[in-house]
N, C-alpha and C. Protein backbone atom coordinates (compact mmCIF):
# COMPACT_ATOMS: atom_id res chain seq x y z
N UNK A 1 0.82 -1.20 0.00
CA UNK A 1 0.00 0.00 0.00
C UNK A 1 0.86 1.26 0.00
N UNK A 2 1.70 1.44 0.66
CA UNK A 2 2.67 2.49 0.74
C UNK A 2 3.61 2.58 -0.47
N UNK A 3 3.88 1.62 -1.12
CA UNK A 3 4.45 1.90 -2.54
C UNK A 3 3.45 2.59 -3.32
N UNK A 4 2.12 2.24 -3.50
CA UNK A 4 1.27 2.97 -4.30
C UNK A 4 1.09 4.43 -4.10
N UNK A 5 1.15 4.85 -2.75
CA UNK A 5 1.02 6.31 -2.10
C UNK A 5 2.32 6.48 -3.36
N UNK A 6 3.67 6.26 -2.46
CA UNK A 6 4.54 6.55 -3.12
C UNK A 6 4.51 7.05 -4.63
N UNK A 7 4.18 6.29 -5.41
CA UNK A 7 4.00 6.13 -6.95
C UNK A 7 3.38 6.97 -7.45
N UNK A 8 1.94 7.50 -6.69
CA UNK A 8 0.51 7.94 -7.27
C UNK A 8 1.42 9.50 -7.17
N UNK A 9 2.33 9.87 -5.87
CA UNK A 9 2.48 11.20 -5.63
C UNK A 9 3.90 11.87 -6.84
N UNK A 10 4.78 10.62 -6.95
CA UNK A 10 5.80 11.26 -7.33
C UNK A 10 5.30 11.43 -9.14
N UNK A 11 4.78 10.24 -9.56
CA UNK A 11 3.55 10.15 -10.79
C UNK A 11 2.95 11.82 -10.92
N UNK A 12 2.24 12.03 -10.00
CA UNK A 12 2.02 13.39 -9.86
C UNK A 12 2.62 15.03 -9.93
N UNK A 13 3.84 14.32 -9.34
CA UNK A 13 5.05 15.20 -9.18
C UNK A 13 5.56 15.42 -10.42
N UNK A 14 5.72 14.67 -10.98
CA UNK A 14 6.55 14.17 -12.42
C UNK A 14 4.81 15.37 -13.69
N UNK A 15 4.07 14.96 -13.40
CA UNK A 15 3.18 15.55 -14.07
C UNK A 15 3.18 17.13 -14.15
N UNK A 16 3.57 17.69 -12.99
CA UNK A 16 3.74 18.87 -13.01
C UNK A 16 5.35 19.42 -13.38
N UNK A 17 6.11 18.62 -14.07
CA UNK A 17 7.45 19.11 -14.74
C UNK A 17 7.67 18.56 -15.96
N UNK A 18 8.70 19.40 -16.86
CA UNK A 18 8.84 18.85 -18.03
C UNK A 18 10.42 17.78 -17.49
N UNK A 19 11.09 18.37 -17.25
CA UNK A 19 12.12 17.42 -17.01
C UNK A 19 11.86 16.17 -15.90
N UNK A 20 12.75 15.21 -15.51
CA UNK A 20 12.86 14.08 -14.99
C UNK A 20 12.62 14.92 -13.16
N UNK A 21 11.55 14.66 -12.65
CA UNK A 21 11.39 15.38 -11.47
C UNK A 21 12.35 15.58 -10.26
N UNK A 22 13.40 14.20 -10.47
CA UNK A 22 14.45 14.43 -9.33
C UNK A 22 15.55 15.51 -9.80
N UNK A 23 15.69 15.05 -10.98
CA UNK A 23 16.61 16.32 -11.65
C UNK A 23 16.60 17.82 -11.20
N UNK A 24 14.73 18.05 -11.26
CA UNK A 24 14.26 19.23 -10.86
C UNK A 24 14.49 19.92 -9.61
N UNK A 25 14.09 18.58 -9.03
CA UNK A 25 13.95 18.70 -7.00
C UNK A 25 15.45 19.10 -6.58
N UNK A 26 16.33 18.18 -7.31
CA UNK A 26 17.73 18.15 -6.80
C UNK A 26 17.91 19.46 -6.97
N UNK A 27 17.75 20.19 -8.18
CA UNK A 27 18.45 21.42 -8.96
C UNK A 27 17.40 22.86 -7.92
N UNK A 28 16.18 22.50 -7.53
CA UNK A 28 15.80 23.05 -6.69
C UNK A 28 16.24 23.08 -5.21
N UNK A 29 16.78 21.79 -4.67
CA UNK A 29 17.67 22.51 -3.35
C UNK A 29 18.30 22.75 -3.32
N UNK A 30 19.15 22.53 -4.47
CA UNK A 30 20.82 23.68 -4.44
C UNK A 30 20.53 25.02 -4.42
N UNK A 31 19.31 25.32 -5.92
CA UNK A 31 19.62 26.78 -6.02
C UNK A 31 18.76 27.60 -4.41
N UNK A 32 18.20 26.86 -3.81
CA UNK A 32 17.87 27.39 -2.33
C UNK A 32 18.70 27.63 -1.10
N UNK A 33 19.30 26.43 -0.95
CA UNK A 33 20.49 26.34 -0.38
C UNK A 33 21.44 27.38 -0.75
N UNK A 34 21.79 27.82 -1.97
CA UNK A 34 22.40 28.91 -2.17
C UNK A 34 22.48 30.17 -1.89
N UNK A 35 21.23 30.19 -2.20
CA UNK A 35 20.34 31.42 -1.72
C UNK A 35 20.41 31.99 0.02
N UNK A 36 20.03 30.45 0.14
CA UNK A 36 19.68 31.38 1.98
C UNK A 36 21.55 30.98 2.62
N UNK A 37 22.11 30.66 2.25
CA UNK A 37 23.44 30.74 3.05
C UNK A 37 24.24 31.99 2.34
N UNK A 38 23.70 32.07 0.73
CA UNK A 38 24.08 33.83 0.92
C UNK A 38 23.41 35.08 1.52
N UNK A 39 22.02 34.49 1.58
CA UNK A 39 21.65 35.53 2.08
C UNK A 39 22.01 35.63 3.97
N UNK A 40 22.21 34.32 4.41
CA UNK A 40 22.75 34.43 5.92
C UNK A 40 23.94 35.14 6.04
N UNK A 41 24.72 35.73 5.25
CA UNK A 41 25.74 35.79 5.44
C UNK A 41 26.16 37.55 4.84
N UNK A 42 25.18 37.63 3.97
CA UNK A 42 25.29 38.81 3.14
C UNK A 42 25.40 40.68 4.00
N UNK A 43 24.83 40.36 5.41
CA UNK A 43 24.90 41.47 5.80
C UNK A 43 26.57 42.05 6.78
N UNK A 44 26.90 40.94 7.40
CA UNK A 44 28.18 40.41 7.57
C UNK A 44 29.54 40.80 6.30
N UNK A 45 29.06 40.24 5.34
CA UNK A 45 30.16 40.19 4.18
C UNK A 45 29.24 40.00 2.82
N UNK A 46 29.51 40.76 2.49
CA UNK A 46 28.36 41.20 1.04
C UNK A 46 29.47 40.37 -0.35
N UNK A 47 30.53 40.52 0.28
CA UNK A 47 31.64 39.54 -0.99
C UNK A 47 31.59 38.47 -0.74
N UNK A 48 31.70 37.99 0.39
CA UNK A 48 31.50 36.39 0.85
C UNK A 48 29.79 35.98 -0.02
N UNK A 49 28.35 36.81 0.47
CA UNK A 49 27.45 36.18 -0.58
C UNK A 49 27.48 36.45 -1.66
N UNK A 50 28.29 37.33 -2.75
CA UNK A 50 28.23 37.27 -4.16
C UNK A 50 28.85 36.30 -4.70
N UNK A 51 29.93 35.52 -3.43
CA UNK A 51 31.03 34.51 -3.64
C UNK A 51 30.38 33.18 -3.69
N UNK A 52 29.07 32.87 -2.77
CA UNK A 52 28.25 31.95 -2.57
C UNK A 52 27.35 31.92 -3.97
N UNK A 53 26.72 32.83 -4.38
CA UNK A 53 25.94 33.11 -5.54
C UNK A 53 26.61 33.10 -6.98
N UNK A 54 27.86 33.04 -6.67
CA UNK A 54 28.36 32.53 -8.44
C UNK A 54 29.01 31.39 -8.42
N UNK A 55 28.71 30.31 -7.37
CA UNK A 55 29.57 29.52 -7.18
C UNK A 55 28.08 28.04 -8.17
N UNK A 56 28.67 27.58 -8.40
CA UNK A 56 27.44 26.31 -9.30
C UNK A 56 27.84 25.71 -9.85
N UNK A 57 27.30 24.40 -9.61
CA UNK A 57 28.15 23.22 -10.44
C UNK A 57 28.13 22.75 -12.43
N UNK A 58 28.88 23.65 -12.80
CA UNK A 58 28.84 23.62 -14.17
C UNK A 58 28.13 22.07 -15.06
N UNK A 59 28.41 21.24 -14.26
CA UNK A 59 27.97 19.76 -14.68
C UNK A 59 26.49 19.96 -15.12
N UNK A 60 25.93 20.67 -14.25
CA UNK A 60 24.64 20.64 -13.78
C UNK A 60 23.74 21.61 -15.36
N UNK A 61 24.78 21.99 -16.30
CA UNK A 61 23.81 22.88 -17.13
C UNK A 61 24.41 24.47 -16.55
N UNK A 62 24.24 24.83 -17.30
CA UNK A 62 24.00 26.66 -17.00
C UNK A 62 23.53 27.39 -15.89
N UNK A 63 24.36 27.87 -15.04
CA UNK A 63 23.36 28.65 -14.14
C UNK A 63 22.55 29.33 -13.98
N UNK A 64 21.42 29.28 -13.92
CA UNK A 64 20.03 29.67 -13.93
C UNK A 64 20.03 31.32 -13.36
N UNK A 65 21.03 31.38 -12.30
CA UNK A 65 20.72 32.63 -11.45
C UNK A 65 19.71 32.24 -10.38
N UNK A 66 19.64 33.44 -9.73
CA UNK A 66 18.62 33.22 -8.30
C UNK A 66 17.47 32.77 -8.21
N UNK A 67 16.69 32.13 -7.30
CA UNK A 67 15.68 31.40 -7.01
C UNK A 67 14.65 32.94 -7.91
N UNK A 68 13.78 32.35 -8.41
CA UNK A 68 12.32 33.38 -9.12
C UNK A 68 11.50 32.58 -9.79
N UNK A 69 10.37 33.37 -10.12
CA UNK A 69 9.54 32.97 -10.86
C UNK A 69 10.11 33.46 -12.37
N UNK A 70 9.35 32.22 -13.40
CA UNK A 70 9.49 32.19 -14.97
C UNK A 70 9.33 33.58 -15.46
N UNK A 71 9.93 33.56 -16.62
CA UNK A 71 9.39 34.85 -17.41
C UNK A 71 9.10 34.31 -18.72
N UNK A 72 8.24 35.03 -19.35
CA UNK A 72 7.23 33.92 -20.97
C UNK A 72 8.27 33.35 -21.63
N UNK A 73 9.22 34.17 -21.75
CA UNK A 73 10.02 33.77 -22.58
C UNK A 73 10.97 32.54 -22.77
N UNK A 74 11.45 32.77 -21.22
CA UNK A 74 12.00 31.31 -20.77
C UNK A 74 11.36 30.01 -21.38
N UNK A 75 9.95 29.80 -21.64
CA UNK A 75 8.95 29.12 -21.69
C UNK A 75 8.24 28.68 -22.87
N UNK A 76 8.71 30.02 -23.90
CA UNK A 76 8.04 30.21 -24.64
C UNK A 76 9.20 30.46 -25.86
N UNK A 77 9.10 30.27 -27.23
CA UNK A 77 9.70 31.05 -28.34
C UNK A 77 8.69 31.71 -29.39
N UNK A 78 9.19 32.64 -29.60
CA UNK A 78 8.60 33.41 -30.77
C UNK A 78 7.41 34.34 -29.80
N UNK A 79 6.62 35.21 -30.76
CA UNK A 79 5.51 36.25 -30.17
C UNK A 79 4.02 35.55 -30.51
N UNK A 80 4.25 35.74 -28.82
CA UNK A 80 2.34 35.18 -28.98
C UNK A 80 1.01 35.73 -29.93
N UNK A 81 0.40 34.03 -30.50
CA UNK A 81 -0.26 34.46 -31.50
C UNK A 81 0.02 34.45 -32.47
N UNK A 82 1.42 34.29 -33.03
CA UNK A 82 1.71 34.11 -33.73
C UNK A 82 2.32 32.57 -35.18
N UNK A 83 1.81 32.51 -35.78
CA UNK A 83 1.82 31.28 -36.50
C UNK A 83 3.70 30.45 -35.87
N UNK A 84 4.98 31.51 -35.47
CA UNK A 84 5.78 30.90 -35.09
C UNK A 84 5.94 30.18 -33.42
N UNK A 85 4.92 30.51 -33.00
CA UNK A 85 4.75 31.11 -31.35
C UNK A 85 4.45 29.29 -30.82
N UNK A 86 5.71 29.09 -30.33
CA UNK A 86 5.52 27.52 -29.20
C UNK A 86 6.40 27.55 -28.41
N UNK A 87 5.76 26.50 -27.68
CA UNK A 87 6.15 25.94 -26.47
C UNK A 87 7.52 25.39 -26.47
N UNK A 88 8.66 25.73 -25.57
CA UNK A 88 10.21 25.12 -25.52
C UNK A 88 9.49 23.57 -24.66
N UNK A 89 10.89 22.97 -25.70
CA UNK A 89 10.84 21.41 -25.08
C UNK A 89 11.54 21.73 -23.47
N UNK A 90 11.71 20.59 -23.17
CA UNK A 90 12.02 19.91 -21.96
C UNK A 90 13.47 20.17 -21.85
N UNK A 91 14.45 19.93 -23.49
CA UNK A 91 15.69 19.97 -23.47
C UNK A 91 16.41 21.56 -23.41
N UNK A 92 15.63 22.38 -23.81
CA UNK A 92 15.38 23.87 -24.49
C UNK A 92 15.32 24.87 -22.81
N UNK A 93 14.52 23.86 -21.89
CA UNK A 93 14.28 24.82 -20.78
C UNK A 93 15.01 24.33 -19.25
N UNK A 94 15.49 23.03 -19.78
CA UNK A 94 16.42 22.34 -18.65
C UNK A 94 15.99 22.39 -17.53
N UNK A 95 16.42 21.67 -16.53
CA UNK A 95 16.06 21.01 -15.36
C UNK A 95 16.29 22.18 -14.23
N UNK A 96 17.52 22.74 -14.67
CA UNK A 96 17.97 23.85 -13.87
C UNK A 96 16.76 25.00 -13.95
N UNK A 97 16.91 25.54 -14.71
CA UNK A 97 15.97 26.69 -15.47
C UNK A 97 14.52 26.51 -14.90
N UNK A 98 14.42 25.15 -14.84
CA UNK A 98 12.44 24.26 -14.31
C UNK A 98 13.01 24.18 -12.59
N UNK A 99 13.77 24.32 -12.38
CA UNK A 99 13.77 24.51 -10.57
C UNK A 99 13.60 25.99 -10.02
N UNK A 100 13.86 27.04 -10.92
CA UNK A 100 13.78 28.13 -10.42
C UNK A 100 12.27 28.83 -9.60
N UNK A 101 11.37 28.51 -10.01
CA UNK A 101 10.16 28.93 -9.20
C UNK A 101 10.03 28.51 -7.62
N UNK A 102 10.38 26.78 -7.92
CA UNK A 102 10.57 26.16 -6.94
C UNK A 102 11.04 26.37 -5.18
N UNK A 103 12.77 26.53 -6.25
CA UNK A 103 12.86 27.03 -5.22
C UNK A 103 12.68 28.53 -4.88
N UNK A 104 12.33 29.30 -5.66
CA UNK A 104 11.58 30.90 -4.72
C UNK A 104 10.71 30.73 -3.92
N UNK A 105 9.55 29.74 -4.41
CA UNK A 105 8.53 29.67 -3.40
C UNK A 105 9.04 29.00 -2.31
N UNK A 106 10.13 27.93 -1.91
CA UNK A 106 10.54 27.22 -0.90
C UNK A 106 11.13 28.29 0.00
N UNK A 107 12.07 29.37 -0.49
CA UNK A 107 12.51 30.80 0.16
C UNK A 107 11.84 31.62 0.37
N UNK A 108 10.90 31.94 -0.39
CA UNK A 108 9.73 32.74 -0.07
C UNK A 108 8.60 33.38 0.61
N UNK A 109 8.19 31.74 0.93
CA UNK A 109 7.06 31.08 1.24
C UNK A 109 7.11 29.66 2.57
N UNK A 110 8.51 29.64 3.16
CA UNK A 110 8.65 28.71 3.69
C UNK A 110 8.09 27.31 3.32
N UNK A 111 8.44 26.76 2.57
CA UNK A 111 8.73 25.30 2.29
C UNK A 111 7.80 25.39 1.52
N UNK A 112 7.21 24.42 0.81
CA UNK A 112 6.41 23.85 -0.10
C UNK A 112 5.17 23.23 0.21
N UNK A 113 4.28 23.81 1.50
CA UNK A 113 3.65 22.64 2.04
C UNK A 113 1.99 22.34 1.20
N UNK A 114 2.28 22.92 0.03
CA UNK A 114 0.73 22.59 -0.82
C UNK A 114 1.51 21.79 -2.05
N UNK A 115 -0.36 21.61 -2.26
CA UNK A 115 -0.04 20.75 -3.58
C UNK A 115 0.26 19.29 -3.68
N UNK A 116 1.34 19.15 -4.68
CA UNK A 116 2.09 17.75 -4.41
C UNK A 116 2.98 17.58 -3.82
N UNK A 117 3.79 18.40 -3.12
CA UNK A 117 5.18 18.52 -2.48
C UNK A 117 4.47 17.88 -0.94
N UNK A 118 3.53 18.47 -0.47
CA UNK A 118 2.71 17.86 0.53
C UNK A 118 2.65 16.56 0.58
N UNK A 119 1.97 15.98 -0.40
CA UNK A 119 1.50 14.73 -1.17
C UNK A 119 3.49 13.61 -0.66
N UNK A 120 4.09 14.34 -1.29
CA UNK A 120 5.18 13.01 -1.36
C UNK A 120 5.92 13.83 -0.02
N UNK A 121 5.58 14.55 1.02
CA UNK A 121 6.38 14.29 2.66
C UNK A 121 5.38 13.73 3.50
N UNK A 122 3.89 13.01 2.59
CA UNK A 122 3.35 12.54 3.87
C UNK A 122 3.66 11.14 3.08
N UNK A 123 4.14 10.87 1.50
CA UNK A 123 3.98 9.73 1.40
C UNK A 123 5.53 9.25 1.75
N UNK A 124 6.74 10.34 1.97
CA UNK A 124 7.71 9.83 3.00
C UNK A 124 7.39 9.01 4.33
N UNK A 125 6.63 9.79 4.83
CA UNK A 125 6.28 9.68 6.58
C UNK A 125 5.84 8.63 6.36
N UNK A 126 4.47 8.58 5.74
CA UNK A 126 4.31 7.09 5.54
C UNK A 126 5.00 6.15 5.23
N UNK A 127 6.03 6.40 4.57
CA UNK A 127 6.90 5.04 4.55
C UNK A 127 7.70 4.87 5.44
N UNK A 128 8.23 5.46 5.95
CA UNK A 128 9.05 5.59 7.72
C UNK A 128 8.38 5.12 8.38
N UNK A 129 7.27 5.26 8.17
CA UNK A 129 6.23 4.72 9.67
C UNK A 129 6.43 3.17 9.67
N UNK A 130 7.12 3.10 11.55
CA UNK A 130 6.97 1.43 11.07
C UNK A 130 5.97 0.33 11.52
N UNK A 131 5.17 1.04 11.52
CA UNK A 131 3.60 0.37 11.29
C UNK A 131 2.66 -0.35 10.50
């Protein structure tokens, strides 16, 4: 039963991204993690967090820049309405690039607790549970 929780949520999870969802998740707690240990640090030493904020693991794709929300374009090619006007693939908008909302709202908004992100820390708990 707890594999199915499991399945139904990350299934879910996966529905709401174009890339491979761990890819996403992963690429979403770095660029958070980044974020708030520069920003812990930034009033202290403002070079130490610009030092934290350009630091990224090249492996990983292109650095995205700071946790935010999308802009059309990111998302989108060509001018809307227009006979050239579609949707970027999956490969076009990368995993990195698809974590950025993420993690803003996780910095933002303190953690993620709607939605499906909800969905797969109770279908963690549930699987921890050793009941």
């Amino acid at each position: 039963m707890d594999e199915v929780v499991i399945s139904d949520a990350v299934k879910h999870a996966q529905e709401g991204c174009m890339n491979d969802v761990h890819r996403v998740y992963f690429r979403a707690g770095l660029l958070a993690c980044r974020e708030y240990m520069a920003r812990f640090v930034e009033s202290e030493s403002p070079t130490i967090a610009a030092s934290i904020r350009a630091n990224w693991w090249p492996s990983l794709g292109a650095d995205p820049g700071p946790p935010r929300l999308f802009t059309f374009d990111e998302l989108t090619e060509g001018e809307y309405g227009t006979p050239g006007f579609r949707c970027k693939t999956a490969e076009e908008v990368g995993a990195s690039v698809e974590a950025l909302p993420i993690a803003h709202i996780f910095l933002e908004h303190g953690g993620l607790a709607t939605g499906f992100s909800a969905e797969l820390a109770q279908a963690a708990d549930t699987q921890s549970d050793p009941r």
